[in-house]
N, C-alpha and C. Protein backbone atom coordinates (compact mmCIF):
# COMPACT_ATOMS: atom_id res chain seq x y z
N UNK A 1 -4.78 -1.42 -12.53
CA UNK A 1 -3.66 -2.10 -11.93
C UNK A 1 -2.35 -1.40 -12.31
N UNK A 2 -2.40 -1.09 -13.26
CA UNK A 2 -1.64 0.09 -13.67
C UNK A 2 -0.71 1.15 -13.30
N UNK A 3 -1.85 1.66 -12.85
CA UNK A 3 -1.62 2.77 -12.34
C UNK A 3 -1.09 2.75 -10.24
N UNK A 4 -1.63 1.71 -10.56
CA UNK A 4 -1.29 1.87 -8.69
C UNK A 4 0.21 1.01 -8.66
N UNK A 5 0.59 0.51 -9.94
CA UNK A 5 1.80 0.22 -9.71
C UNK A 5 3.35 0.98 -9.63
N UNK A 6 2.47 2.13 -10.75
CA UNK A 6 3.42 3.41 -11.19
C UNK A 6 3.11 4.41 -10.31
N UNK A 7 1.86 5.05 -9.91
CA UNK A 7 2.16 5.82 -8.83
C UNK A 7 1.72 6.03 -7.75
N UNK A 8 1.76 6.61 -6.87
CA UNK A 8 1.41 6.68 -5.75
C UNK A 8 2.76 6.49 -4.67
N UNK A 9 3.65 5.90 -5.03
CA UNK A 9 5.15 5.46 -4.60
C UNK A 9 5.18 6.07 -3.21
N UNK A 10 5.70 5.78 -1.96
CA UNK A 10 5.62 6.32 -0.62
C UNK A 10 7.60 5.76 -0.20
N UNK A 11 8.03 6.33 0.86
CA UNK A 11 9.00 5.54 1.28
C UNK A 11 8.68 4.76 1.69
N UNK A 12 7.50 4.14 2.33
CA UNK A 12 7.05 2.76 3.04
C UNK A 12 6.96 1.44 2.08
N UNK A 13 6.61 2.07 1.06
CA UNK A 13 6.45 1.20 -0.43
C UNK A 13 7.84 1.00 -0.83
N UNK A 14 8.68 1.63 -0.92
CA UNK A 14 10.23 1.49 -1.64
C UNK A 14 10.73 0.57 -0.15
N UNK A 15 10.11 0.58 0.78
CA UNK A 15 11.02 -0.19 1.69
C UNK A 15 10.62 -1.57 2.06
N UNK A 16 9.17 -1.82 1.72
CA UNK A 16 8.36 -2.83 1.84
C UNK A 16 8.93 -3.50 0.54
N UNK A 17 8.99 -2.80 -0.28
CA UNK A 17 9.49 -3.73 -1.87
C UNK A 17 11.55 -4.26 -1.71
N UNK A 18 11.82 -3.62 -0.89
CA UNK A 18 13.39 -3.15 -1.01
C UNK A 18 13.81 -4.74 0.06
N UNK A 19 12.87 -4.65 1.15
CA UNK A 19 13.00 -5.45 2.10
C UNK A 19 12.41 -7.58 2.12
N UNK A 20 11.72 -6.75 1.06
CA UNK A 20 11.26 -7.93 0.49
C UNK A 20 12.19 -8.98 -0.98
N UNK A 21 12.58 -8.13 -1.40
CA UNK A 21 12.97 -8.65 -2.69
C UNK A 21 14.68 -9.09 -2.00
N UNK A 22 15.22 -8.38 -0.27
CA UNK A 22 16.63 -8.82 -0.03
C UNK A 22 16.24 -10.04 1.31
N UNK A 23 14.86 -10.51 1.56
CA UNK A 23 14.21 -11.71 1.97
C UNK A 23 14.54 -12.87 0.86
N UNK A 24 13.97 -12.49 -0.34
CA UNK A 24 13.88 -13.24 -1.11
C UNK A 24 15.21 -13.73 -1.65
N UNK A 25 16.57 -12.95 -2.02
CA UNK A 25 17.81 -13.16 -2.19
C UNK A 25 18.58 -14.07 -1.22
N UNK A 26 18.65 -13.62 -0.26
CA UNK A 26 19.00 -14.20 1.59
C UNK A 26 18.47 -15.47 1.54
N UNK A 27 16.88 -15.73 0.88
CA UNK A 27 16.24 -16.72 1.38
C UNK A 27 16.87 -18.11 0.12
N UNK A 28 17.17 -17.62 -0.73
CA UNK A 28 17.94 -18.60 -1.85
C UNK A 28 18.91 -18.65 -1.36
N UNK A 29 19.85 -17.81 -0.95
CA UNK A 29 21.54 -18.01 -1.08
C UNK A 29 21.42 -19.33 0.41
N UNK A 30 20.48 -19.15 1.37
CA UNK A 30 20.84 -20.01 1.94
C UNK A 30 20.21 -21.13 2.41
N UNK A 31 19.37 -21.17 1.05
CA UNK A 31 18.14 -22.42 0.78
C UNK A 31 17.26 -22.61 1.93
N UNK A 32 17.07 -21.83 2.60
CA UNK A 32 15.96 -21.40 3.19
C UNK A 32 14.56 -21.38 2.15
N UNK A 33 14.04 -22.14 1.76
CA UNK A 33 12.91 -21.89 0.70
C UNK A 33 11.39 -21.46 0.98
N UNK A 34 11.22 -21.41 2.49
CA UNK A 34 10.34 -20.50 3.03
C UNK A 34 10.27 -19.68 3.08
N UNK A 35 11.45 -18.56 2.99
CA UNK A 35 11.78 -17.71 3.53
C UNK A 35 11.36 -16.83 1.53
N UNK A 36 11.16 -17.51 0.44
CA UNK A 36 11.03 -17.08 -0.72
C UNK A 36 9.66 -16.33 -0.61
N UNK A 37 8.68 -17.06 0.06
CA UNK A 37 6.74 -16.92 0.64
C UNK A 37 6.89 -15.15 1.14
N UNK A 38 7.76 -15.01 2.43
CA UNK A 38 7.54 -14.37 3.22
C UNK A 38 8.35 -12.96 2.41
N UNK A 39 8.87 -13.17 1.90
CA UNK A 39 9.90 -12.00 1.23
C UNK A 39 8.84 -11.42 -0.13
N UNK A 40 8.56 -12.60 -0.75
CA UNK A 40 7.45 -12.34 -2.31
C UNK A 40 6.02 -11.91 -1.09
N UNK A 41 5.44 -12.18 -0.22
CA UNK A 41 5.03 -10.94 0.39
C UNK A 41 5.04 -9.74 0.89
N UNK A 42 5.96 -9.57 0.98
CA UNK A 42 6.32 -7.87 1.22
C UNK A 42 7.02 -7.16 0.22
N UNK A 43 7.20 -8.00 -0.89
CA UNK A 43 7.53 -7.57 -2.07
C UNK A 43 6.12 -6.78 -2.89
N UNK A 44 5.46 -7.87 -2.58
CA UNK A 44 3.99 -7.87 -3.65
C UNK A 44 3.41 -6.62 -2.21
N UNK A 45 3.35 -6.39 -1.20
CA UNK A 45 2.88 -5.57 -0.26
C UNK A 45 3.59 -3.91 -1.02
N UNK A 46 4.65 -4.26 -1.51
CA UNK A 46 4.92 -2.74 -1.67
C UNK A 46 5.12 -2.46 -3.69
N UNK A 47 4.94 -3.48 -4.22
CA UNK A 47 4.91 -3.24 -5.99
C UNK A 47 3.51 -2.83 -6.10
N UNK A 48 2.04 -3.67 -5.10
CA UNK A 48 0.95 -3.78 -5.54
C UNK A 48 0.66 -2.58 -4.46
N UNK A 49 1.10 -2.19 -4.05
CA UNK A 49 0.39 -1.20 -2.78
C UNK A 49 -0.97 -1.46 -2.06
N UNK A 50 -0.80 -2.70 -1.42
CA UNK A 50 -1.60 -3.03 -0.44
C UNK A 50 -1.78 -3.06 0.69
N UNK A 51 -2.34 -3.65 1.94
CA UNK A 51 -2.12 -3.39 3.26
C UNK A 51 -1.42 -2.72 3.61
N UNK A 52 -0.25 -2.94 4.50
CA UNK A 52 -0.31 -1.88 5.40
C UNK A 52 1.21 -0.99 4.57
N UNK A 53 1.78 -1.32 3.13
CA UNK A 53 2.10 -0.59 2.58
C UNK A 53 1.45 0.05 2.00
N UNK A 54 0.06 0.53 1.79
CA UNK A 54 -0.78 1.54 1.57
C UNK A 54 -0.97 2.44 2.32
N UNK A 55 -0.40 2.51 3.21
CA UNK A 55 -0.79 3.09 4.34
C UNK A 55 -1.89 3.25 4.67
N UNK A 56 -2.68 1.59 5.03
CA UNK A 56 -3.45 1.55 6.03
C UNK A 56 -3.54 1.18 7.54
N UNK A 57 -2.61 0.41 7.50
CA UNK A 57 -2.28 0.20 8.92
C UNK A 57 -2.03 1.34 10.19
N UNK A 58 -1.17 2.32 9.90
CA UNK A 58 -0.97 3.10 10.54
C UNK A 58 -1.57 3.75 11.13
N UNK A 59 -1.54 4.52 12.12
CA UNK A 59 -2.07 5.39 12.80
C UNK A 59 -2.33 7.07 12.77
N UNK A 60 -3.48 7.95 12.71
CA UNK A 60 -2.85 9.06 12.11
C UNK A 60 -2.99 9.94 13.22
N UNK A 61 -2.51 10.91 13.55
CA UNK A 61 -2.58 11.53 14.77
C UNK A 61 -4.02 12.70 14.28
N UNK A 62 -4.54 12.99 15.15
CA UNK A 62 -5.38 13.86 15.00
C UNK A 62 -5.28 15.41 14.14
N UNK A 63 -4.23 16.08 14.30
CA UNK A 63 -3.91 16.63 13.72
C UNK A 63 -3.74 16.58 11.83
N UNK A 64 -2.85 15.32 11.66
CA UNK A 64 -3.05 14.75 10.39
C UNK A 64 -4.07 14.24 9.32
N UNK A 65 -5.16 14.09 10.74
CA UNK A 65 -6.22 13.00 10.36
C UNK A 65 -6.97 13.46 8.74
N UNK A 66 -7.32 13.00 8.13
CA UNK A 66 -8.02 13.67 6.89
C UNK A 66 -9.02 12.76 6.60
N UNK A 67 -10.46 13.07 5.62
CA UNK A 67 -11.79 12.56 5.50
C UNK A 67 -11.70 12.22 4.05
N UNK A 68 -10.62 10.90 3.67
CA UNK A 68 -10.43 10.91 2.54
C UNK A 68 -11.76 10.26 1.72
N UNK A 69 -13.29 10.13 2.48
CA UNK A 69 -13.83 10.06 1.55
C UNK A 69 -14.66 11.62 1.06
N UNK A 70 -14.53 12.40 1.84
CA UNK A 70 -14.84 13.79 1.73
C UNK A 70 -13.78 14.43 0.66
N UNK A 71 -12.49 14.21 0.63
CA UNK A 71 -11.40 15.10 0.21
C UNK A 71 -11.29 14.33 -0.97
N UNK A 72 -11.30 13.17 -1.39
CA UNK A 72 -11.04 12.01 -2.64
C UNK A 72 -12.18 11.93 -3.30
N UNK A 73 -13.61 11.77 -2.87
CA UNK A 73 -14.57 11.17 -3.84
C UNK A 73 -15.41 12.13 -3.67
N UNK A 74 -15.31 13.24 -3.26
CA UNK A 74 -16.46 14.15 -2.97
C UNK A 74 -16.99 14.73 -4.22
N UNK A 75 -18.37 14.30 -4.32
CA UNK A 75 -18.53 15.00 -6.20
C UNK A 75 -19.77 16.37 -6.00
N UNK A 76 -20.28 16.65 -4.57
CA UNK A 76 -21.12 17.09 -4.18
C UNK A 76 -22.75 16.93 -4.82
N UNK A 77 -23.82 17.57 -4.22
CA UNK A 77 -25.17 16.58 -4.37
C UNK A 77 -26.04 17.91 -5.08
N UNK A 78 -27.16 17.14 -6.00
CA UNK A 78 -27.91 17.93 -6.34
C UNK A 78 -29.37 17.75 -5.72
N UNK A 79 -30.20 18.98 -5.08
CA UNK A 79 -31.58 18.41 -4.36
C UNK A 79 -32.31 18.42 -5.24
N UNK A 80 -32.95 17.47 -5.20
CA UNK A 80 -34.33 16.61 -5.94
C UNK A 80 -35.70 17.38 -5.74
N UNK A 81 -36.41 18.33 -6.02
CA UNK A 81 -37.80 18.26 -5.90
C UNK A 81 -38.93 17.48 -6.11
N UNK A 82 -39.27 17.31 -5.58
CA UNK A 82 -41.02 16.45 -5.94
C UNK A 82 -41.81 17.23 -5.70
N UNK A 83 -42.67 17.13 -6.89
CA UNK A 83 -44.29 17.73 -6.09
C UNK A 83 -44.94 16.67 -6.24
């Protein structure tokens, strides 16, 4: 938990957290107290790096596209014989 709080940081994350935490200000100054829910979600969307401030939501163009379980977890395989 740690670690995904400290790095990984994106501009989508600084703006998801940025946008959220001036929800949450806005939403006190003018006792709007719903408006505390919706702001501490996109707060917690970009401190915790989740949905679609993880950048999952998005779309990647083909060009961009990458096999991040190929490129991230790839540990490659050893073949097994049997006789």
């Amino acid at each position: 938990m740690k670690n995904r709080i400290l790095y990984g940081w994106s501009f989508r994350r600084v703006l998801y957290l940025t946008v959220g935490i001036a929800t949450i200000i806005y939403a006190v100054v003018a006792k709007e107290w719903w408006g505390i829910f919706l702001g501490g979600y996109f707060a917690a969307m970009g401190l915790f790096s989740f949905g679609c401030a993880s950048g999952n939501c998005g779309y990647e163009s083909p060009g961009r596209r990458t096999h991040r379980l190929h490129d991230e977890q790839y540990r490659g395989f050893e073949e097994i014989k049997t006789n």
